[in-house]
Protein backbone atom coordinates (compact mmCIF):
# COMPACT_ATOMS: atom_id res chain seq x y z
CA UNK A 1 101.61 -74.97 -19.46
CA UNK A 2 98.87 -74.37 -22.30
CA UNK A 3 100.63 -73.11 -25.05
CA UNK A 4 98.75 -71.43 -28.24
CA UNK A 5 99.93 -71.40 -32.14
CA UNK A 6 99.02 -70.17 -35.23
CA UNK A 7 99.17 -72.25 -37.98
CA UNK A 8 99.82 -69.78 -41.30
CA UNK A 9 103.51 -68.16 -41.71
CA UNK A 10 104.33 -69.75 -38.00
CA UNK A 11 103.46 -73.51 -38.50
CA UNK A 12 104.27 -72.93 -42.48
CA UNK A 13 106.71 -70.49 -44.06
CA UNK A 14 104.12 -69.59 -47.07
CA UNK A 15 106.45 -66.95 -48.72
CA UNK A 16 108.00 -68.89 -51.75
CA UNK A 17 104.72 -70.96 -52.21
CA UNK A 18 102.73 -67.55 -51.78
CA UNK A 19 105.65 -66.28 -54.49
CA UNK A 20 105.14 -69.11 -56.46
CA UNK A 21 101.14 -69.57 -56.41
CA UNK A 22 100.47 -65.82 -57.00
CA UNK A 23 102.97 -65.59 -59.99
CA UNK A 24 101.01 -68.49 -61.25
CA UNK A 25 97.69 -67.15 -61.15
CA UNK A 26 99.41 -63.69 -62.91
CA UNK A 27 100.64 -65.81 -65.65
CA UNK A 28 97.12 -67.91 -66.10
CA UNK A 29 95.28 -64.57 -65.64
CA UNK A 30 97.24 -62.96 -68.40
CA UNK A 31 97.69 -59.74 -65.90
CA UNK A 32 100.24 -57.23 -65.67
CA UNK A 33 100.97 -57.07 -62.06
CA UNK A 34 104.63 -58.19 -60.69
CA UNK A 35 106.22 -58.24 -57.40
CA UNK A 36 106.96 -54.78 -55.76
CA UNK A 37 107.22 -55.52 -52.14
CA UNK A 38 108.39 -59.02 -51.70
CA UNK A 39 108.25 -58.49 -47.50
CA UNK A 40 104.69 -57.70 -47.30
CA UNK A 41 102.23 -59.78 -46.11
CA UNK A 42 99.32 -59.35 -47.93
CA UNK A 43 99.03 -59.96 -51.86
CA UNK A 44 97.95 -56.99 -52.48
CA UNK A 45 101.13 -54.97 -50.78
CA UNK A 46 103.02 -57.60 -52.48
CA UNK A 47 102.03 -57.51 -56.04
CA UNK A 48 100.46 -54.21 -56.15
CA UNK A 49 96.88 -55.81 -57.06
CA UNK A 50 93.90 -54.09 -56.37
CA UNK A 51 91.21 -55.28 -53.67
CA UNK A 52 89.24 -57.25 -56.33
CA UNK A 53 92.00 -59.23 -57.40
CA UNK A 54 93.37 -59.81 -53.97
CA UNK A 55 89.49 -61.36 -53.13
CA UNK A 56 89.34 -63.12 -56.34
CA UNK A 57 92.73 -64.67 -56.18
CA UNK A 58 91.86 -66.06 -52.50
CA UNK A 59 88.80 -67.41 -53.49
CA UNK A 60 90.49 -69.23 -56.23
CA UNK A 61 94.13 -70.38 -54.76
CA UNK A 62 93.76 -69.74 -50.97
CA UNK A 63 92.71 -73.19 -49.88
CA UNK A 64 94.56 -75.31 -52.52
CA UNK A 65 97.47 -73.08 -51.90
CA UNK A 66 97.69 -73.97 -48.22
CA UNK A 67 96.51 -77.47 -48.22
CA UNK A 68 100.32 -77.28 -50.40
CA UNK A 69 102.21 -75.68 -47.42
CA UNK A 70 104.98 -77.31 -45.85
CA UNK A 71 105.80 -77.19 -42.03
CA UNK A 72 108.58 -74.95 -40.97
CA UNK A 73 111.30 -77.03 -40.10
CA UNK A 74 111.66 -78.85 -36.59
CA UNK A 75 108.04 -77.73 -36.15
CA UNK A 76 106.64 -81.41 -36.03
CA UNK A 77 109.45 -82.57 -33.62
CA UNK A 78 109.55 -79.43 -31.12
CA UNK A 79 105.71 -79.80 -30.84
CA UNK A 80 106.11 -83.47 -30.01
CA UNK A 81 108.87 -82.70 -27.25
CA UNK A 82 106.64 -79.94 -25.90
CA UNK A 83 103.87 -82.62 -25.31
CA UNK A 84 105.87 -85.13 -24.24
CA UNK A 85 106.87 -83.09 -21.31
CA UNK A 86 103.36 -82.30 -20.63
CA UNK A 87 102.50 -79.10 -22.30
CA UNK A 88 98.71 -78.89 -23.67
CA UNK A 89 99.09 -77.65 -27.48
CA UNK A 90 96.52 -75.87 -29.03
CA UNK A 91 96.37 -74.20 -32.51
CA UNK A 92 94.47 -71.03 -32.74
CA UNK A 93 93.67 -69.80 -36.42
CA UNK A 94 91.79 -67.02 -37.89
CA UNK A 95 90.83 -69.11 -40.79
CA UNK A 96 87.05 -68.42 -41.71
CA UNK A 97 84.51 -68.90 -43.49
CA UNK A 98 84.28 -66.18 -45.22
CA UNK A 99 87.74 -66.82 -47.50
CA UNK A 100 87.56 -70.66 -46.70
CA UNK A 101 84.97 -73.27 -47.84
CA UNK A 102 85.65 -75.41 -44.51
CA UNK A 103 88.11 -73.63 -42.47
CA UNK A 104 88.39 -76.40 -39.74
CA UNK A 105 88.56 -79.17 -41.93
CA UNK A 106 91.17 -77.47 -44.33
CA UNK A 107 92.78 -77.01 -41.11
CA UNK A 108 92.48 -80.47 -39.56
CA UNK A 109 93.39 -82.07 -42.42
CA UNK A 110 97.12 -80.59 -43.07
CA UNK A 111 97.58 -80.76 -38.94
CA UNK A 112 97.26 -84.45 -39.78
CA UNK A 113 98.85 -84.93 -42.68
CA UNK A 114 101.95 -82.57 -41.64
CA UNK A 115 102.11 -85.09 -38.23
CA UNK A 116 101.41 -82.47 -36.32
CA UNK A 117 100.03 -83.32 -33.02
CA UNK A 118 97.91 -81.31 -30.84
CA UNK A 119 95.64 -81.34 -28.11
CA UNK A 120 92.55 -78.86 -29.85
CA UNK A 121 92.03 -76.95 -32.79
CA UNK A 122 89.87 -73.42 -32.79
CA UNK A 123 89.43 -71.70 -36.19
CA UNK A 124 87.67 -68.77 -37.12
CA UNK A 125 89.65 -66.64 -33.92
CA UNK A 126 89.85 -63.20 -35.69
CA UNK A 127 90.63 -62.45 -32.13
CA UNK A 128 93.10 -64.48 -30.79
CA UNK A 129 92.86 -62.64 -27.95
CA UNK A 130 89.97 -63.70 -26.60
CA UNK A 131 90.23 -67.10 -27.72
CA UNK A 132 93.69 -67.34 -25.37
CA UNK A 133 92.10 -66.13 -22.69
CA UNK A 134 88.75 -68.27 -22.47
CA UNK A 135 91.66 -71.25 -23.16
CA UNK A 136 93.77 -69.92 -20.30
CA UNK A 137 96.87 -69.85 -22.75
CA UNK A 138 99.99 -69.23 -21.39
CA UNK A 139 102.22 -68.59 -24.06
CA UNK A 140 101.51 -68.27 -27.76
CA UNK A 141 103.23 -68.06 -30.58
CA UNK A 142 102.58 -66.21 -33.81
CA UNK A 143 104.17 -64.40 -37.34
CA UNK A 144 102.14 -60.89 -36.47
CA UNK A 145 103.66 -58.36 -34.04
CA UNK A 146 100.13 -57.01 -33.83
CA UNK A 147 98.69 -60.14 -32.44
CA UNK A 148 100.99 -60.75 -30.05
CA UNK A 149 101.62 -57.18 -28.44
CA UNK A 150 97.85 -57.56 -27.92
CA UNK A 151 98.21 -60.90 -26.11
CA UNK A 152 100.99 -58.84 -24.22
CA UNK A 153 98.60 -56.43 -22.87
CA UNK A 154 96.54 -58.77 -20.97
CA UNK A 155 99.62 -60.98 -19.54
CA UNK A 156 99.95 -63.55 -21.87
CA UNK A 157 103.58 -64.39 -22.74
CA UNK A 158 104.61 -64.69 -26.53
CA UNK A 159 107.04 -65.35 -28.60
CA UNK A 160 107.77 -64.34 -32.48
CA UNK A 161 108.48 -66.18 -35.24
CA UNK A 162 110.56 -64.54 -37.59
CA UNK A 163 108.94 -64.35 -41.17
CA UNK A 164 110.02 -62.08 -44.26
CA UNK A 165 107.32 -59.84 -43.32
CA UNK A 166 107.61 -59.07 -39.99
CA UNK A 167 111.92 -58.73 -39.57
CA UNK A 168 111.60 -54.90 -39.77
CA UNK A 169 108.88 -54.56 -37.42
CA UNK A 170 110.47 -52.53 -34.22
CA UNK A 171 106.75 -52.44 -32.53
CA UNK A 172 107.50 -55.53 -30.55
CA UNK A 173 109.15 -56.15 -27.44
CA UNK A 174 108.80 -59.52 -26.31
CA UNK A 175 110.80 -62.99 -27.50
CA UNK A 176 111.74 -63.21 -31.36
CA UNK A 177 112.89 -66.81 -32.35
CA UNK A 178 114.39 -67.54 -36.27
CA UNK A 179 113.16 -71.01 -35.76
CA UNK A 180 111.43 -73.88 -33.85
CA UNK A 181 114.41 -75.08 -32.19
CA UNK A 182 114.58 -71.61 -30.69
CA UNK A 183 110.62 -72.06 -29.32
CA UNK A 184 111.63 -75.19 -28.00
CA UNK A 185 114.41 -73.94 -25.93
CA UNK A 186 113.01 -70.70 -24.87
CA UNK A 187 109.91 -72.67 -23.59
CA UNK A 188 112.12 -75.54 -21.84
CA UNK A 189 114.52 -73.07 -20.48
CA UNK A 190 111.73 -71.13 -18.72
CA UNK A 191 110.66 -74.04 -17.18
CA UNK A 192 113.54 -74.23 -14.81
């Protein structure tokens, strides 16, 4: 089986550092914006900034910030189990150039420092629908709702991971999984 991921919010939890690295630049910034919506998923819906600030603050912290990102927990080893029973792994970002400076180096790099093994990497996939379906992708795996109801629609099983800002979201129907040792087992299970 080919199986698809994302990397941000589904390989990392970026909430706290996105907490964290935003309050920062606030402080440095000398601004007078807080937290308001602590569930949201952009900056801007979670600090109330305007769409200038929400570019700037990207330019500035985006790349640094994630480089910083820790894998979710049991990621690494589930991903490692998945291959060794023969499942092709690849990680499907829509990291781009226009908010990153090298999106598939950024990319590569904390894949391989985070141990993270894989079998190909394709950034820049603002659809991720197309990009499972020229990869013949069988399942994929992703924070946004949105993303995968759209896999959904052209056959491609899914499964969510739960993040802060998707736990309210009713529009999705397909697997929801707190974790990675809940991938792992939905994945094996289906297998037999």
């Amino acid at each position: 089986m080919t199986i698809g991921i994302d990397i941000d919010d589904t390989l990392t939890l970026l909430y706290d550092l996105k907490v964290k690295t935003a309050q920062n630049y606030i402080s440095k910034h000398n601004l007078n914006f807080k937290l308001v919506d602590p569930d949201s998923i952009s900056f801007g819906g979670m600090f109330d900034w305007p769409t200038f600030e929400c570019d700037k603050f990207w330019f500035e912290e985006a790349d640094k910030m994630l480089a910083e990102a820790q894998p979710r927990g049991f990621a690494c080893e589930a991903i490692k189990q998945l291959k060794k029973l023969g499942h092709k792994i690849i990680i499907v970002t829509a990291r781009t150039t226009e908010w990153h400076k090298e999106p598939y180096k950024m990319s590569y790099d904390w894949l391989r420092k985070n141990d993270i093994c894989y079998d190909e990497l394709l950034v820049g996939c603002l659809d991720k629908t197309q990009a499972c379906i020229e990869k013949k992708i069988d399942i994929f795996i992703d924070d946004l709702p949105s993303t995968l109801i759209k896999l959904q629609n052209v056959g491609i099983d899914t499964i969510l991971i739960e993040a802060p800002h998707n736990k309210e979201q009713n529009i999705y129907s397909g697997k929801t999984a707190k974790d990675w040792r809940e991938i792992e087992t939905f994945i094996t299970s289906d297998q037999n």
